[in-house]
PDB file of N, CA and C in Angstrom:
ATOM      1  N   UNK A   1      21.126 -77.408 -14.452  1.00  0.00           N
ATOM      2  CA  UNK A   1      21.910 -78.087 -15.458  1.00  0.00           C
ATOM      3  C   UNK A   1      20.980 -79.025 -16.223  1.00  0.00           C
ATOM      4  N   UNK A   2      20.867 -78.878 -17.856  1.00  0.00           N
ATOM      5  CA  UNK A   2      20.542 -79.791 -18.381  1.00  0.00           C
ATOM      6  C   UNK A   2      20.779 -81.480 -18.381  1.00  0.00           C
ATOM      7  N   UNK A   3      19.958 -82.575 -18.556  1.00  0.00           N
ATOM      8  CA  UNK A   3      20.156 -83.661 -18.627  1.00  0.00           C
ATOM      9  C   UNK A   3      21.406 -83.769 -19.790  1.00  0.00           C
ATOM     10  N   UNK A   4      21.226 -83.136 -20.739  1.00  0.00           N
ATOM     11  CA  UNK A   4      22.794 -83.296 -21.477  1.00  0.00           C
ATOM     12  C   UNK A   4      24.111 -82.867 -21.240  1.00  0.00           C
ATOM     13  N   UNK A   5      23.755 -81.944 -19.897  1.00  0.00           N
ATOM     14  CA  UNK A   5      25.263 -81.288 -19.303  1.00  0.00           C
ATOM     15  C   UNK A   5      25.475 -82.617 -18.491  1.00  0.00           C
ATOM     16  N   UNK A   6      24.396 -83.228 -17.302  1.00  0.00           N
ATOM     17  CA  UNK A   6      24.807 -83.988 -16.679  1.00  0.00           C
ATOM     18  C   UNK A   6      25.521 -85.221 -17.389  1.00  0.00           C
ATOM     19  N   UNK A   7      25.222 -85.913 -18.447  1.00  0.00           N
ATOM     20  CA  UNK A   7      25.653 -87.027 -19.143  1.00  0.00           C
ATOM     21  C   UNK A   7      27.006 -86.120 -19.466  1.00  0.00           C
ATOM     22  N   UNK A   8      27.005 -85.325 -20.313  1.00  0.00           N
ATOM     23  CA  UNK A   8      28.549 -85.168 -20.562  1.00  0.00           C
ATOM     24  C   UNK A   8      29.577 -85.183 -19.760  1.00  0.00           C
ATOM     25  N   UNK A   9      29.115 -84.223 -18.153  1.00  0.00           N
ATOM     26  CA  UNK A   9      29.907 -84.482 -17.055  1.00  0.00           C
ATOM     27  C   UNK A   9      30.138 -85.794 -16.585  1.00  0.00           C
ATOM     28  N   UNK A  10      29.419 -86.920 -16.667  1.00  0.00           N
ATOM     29  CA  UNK A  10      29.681 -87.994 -16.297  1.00  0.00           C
ATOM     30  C   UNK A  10      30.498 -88.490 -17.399  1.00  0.00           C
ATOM     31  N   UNK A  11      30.591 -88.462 -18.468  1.00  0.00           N
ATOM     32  CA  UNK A  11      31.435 -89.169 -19.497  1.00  0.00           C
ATOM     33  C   UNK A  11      32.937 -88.433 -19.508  1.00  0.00           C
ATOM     34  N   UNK A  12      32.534 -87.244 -19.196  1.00  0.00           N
ATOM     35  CA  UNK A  12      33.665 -86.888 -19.472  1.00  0.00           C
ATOM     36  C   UNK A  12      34.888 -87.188 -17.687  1.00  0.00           C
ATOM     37  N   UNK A  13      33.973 -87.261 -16.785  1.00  0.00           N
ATOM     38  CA  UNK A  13      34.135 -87.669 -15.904  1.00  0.00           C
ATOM     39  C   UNK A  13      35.070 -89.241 -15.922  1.00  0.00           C
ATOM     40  N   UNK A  14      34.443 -90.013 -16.198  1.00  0.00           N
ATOM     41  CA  UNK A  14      34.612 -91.040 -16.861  1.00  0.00           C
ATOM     42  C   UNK A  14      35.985 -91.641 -17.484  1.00  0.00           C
ATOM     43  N   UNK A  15      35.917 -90.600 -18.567  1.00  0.00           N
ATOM     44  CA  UNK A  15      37.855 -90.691 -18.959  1.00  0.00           C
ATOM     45  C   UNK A  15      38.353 -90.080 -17.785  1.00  0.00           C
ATOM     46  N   UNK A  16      37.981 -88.918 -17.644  1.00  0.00           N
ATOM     47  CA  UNK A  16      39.559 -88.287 -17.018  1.00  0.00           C
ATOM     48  C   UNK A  16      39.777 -89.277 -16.137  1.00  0.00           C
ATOM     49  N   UNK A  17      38.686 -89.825 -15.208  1.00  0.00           N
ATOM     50  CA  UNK A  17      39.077 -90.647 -14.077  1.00  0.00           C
ATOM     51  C   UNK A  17      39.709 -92.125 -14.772  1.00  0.00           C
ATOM     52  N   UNK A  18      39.261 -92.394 -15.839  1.00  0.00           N
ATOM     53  CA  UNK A  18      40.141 -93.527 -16.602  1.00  0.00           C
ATOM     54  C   UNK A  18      41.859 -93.568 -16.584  1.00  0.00           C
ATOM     55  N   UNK A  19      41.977 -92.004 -17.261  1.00  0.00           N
ATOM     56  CA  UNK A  19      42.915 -91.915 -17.516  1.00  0.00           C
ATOM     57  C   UNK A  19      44.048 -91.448 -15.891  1.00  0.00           C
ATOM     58  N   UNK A  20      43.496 -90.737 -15.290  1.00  0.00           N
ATOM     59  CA  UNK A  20      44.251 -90.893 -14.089  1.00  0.00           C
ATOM     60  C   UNK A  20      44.531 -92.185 -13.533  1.00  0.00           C
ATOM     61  N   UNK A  21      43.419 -93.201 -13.867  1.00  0.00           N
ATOM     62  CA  UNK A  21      44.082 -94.461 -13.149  1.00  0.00           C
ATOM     63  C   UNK A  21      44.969 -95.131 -13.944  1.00  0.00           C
ATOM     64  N   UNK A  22      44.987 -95.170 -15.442  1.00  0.00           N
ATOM     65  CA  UNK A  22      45.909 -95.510 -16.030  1.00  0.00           C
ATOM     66  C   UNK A  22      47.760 -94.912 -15.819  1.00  0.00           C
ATOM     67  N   UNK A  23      47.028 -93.889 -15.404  1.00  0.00           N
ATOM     68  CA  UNK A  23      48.610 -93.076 -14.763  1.00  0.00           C
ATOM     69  C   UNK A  23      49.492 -93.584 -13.528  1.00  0.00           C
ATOM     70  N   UNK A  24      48.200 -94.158 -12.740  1.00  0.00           N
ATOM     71  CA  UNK A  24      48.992 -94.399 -11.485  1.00  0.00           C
ATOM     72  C   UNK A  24      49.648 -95.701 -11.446  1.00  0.00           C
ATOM     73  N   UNK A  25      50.839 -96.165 -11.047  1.00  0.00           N
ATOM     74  CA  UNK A  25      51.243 -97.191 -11.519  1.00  0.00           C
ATOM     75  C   UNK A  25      50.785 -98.690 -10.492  1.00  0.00           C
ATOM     76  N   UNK A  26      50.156-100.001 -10.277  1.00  0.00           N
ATOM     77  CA  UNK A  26      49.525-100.927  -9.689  1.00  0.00           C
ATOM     78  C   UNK A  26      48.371-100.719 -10.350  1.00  0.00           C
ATOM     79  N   UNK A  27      47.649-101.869  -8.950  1.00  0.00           N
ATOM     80  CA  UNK A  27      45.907-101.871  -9.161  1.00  0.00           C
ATOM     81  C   UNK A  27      45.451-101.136  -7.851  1.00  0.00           C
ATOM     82  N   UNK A  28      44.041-100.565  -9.005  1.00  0.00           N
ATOM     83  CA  UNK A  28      43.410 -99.323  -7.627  1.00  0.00           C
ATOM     84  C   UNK A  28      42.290-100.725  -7.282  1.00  0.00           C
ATOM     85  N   UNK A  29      41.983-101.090  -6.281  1.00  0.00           N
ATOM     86  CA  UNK A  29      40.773-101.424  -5.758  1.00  0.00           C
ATOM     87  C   UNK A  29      39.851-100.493  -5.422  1.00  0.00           C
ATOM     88  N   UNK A  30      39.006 -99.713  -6.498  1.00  0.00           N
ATOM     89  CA  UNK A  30      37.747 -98.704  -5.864  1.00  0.00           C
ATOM     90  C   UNK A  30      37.227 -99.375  -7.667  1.00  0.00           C
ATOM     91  N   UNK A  31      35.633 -98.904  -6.499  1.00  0.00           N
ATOM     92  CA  UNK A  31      34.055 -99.186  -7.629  1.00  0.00           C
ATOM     93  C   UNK A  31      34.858 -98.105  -8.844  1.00  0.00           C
ATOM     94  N   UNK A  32      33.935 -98.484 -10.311  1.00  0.00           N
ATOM     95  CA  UNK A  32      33.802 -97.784 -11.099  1.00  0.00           C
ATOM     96  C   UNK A  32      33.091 -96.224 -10.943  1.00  0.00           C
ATOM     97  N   UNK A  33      32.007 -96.204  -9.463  1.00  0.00           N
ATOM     98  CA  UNK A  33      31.350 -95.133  -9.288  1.00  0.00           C
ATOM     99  C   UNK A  33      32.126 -93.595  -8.597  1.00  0.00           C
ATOM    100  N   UNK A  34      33.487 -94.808  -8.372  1.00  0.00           N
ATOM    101  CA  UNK A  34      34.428 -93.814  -7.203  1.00  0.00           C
ATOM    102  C   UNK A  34      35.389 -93.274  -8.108  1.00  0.00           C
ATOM    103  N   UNK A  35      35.587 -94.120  -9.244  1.00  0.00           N
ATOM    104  CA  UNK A  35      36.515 -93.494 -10.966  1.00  0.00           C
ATOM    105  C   UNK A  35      36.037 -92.018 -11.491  1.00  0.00           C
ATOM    106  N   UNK A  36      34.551 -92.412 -11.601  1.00  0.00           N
ATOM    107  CA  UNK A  36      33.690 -91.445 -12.210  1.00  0.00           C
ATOM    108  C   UNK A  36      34.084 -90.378 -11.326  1.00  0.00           C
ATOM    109  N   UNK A  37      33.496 -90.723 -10.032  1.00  0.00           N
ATOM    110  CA  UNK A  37      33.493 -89.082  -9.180  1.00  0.00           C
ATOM    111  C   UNK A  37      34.647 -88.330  -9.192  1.00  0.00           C
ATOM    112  N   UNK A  38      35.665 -89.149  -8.846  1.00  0.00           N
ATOM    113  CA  UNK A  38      37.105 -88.569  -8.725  1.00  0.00           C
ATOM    114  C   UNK A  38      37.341 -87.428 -10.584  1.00  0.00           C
ATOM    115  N   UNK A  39      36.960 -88.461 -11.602  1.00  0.00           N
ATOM    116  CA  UNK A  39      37.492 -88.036 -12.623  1.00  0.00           C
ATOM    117  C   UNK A  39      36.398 -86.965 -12.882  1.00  0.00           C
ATOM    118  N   UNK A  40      35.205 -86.678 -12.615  1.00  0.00           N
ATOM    119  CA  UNK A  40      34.256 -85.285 -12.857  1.00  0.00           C
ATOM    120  C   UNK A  40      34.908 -84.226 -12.023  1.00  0.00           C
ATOM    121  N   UNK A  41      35.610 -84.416 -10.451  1.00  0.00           N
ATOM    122  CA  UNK A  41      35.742 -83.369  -9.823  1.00  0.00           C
ATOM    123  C   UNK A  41      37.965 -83.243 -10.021  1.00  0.00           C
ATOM    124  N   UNK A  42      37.902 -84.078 -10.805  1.00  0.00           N
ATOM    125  CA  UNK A  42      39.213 -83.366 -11.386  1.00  0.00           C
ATOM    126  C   UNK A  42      38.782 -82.452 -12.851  1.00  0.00           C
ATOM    127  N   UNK A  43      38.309 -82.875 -13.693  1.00  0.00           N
ATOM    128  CA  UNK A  43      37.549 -81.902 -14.676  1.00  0.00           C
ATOM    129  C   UNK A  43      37.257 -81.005 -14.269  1.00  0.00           C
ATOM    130  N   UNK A  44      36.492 -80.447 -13.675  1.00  0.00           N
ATOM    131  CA  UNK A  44      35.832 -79.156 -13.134  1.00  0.00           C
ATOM    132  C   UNK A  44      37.298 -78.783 -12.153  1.00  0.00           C
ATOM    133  N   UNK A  45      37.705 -79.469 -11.780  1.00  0.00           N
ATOM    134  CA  UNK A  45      38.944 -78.281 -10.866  1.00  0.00           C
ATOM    135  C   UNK A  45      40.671 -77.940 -11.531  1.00  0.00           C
ATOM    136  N   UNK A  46      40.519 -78.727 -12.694  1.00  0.00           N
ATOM    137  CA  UNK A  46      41.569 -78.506 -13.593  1.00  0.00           C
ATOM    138  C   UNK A  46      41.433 -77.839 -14.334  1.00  0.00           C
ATOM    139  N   UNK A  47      39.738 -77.488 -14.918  1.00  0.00           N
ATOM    140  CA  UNK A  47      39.352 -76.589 -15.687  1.00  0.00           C
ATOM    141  C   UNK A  47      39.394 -74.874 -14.954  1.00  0.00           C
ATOM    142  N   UNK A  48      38.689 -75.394 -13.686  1.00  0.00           N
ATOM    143  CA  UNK A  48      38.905 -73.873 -12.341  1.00  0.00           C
ATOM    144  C   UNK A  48      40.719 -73.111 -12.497  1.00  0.00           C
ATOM    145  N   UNK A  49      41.153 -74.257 -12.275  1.00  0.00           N
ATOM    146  CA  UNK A  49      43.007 -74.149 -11.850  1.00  0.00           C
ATOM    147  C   UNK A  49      43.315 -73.091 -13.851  1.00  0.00           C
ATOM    148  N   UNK A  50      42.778 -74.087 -14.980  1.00  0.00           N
ATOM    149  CA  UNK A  50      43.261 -73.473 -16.184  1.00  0.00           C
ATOM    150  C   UNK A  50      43.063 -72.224 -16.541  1.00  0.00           C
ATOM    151  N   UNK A  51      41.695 -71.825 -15.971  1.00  0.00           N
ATOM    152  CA  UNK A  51      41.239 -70.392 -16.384  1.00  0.00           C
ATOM    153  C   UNK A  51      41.479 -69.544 -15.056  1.00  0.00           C
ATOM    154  N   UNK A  52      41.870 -70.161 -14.016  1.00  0.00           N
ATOM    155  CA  UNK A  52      43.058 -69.150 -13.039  1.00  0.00           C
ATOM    156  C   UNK A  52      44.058 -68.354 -13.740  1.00  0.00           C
ATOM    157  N   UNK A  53      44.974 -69.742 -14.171  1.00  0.00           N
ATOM    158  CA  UNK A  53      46.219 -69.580 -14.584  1.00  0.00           C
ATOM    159  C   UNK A  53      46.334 -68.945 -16.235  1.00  0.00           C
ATOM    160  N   UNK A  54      44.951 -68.924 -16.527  1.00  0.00           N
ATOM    161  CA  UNK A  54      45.068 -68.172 -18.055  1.00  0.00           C
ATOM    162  C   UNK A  54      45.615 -68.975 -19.002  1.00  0.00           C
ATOM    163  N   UNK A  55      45.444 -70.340 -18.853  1.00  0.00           N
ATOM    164  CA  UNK A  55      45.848 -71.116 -20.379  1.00  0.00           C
ATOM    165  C   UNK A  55      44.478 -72.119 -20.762  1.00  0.00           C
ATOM    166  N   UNK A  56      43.507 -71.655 -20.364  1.00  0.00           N
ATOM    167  CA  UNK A  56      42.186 -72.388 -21.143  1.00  0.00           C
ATOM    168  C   UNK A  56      41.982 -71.316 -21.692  1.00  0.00           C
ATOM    169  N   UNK A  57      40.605 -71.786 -22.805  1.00  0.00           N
ATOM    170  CA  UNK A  57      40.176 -71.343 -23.750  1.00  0.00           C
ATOM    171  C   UNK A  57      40.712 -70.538 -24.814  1.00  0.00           C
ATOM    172  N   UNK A  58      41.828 -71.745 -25.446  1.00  0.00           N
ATOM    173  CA  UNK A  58      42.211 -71.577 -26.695  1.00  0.00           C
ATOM    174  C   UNK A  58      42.151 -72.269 -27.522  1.00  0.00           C
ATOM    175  N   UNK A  59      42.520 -72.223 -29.308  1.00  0.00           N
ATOM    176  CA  UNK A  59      41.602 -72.620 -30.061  1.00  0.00           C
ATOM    177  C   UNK A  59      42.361 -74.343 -29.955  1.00  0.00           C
ATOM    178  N   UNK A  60      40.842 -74.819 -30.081  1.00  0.00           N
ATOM    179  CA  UNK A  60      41.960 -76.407 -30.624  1.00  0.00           C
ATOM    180  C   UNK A  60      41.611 -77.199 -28.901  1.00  0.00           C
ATOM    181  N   UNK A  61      42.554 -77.685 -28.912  1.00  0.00           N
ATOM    182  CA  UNK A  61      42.506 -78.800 -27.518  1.00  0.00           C
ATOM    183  C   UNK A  61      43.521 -78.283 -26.403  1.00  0.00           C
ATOM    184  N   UNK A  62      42.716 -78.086 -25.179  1.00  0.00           N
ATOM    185  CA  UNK A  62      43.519 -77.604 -24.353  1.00  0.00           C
ATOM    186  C   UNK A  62      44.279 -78.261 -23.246  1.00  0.00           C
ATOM    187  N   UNK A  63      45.378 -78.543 -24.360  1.00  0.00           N
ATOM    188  CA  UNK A  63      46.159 -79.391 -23.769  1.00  0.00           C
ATOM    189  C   UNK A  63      46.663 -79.253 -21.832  1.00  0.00           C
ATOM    190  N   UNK A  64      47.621 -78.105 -21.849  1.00  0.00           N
ATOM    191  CA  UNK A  64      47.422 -77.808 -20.411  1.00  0.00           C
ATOM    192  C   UNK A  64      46.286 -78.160 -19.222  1.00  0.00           C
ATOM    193  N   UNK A  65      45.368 -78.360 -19.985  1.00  0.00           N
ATOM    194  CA  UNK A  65      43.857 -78.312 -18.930  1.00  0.00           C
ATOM    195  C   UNK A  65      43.694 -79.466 -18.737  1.00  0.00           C
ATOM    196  N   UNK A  66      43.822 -80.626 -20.239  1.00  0.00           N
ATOM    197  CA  UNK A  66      43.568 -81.570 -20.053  1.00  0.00           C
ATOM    198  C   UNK A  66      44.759 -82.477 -19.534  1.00  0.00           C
ATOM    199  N   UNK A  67      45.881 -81.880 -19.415  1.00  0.00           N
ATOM    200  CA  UNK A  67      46.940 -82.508 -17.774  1.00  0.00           C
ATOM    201  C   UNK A  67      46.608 -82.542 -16.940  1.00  0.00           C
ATOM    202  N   UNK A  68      46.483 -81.187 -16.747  1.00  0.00           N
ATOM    203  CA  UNK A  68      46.245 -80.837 -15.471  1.00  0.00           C
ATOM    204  C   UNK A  68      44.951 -81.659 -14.650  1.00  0.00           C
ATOM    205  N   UNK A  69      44.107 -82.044 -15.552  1.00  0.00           N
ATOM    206  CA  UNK A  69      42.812 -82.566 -15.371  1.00  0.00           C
ATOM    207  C   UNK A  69      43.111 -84.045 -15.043  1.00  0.00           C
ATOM    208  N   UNK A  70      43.957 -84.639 -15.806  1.00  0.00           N
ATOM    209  CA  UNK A  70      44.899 -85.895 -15.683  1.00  0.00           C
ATOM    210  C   UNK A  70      45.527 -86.189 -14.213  1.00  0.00           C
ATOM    211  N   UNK A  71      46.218 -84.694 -14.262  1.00  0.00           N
ATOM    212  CA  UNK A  71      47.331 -85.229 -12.593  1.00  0.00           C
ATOM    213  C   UNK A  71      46.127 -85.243 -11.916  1.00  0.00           C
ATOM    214  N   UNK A  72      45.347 -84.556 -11.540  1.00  0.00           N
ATOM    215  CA  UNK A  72      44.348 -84.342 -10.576  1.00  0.00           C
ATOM    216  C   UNK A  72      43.880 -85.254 -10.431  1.00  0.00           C
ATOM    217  N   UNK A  73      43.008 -86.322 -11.581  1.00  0.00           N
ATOM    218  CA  UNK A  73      42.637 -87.691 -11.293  1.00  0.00           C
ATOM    219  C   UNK A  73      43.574 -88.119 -10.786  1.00  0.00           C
ATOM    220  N   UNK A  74      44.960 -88.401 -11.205  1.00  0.00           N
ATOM    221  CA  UNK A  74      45.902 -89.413 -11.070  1.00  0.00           C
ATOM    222  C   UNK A  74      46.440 -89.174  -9.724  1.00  0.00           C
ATOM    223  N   UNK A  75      46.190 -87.951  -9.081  1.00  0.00           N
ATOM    224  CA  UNK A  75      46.426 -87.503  -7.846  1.00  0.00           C
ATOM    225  C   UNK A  75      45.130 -88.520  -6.720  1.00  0.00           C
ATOM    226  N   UNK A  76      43.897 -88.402  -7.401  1.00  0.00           N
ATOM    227  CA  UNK A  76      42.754 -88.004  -6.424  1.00  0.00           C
ATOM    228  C   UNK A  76      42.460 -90.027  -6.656  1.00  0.00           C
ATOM    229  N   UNK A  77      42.436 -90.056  -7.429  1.00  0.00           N
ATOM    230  CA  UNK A  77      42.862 -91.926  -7.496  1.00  0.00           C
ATOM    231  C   UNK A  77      43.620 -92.276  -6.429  1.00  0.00           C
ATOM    232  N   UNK A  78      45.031 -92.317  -6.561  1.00  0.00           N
ATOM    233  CA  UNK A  78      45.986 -92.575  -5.729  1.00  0.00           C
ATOM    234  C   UNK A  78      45.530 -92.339  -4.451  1.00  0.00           C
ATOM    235  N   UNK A  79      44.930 -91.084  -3.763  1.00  0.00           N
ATOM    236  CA  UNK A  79      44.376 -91.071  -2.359  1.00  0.00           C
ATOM    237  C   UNK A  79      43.706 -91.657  -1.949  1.00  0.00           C
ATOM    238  N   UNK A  80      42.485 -91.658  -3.046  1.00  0.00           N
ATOM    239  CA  UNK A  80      41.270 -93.079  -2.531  1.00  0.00           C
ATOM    240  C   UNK A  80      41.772 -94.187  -2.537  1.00  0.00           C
ATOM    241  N   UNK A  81      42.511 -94.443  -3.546  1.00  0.00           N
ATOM    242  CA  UNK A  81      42.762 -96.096  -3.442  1.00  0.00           C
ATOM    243  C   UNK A  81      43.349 -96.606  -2.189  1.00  0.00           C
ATOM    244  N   UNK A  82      44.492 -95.875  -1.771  1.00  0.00           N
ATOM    245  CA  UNK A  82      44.805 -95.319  -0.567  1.00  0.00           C
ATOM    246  C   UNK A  82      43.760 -96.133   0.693  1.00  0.00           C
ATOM    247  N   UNK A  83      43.377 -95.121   0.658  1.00  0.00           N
ATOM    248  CA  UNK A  83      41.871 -95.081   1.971  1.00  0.00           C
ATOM    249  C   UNK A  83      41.440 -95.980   1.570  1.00  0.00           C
ATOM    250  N   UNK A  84      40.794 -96.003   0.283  1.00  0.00           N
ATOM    251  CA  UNK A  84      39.904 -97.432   0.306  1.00  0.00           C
ATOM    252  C   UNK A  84      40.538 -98.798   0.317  1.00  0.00           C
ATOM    253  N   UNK A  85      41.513 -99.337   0.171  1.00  0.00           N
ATOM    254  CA  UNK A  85      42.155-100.123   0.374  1.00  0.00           C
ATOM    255  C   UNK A  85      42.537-100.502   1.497  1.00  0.00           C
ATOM    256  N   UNK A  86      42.626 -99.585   2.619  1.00  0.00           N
ATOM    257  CA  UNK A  86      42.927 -99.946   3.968  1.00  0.00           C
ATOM    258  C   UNK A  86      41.681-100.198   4.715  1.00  0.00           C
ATOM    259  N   UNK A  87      40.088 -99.582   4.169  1.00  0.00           N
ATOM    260  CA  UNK A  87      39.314 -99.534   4.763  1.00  0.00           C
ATOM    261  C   UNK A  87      38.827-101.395   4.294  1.00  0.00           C
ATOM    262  N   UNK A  88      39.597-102.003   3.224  1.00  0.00           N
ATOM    263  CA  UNK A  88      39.375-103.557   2.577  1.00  0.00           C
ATOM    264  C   UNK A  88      39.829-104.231   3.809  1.00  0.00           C
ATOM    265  N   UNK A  89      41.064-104.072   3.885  1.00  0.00           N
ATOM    266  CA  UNK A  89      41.841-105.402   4.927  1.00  0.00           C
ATOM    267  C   UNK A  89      41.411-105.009   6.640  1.00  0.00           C
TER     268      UNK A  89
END
């Protein structure tokens, strides 16, 4: 992987994991580094799940994918915060 694939994966990483935490409703107590990861490996597995299910790669913005990419953070947030929060007190 190019140094410009890796930066994009991290940015794009970045939102999704943004935006999943914006989904979940409270405060997450996890690093910014644990946002990122969560939100790169919902990208890549919402993108896996879209071109399963045959609704990626169509023209324009793929909306479906980028839900799906959403719950997955907003899923994979919620678990860590979870864990990591109990591993706090």
């Amino acid at each position: 992987m190019a140094v410009s694939g890796i930066v994009s994966a991290l940015v794009i990483g970045l939102v999704i994991g943004a935006l999943g935490r914006l989904v979940v409703p409270g405060r997450q107590r996890i690093p910014i580094w644990l946002t990122i990861l969560i939100g790169v490996v919902a990208a890549l597995a919402g993108t896996f799940v879209a071109t399963k299910l045959g609704v990626a790669d169509t023209r324009g913005v793929d909306w479906v994918e980028l839900l799906l990419q959403i719950a997955l953070a907003a899923g994979g947030v919620s678990l860590v915060a979870g864990i990591h929060g109990r591993k706090e007190h």
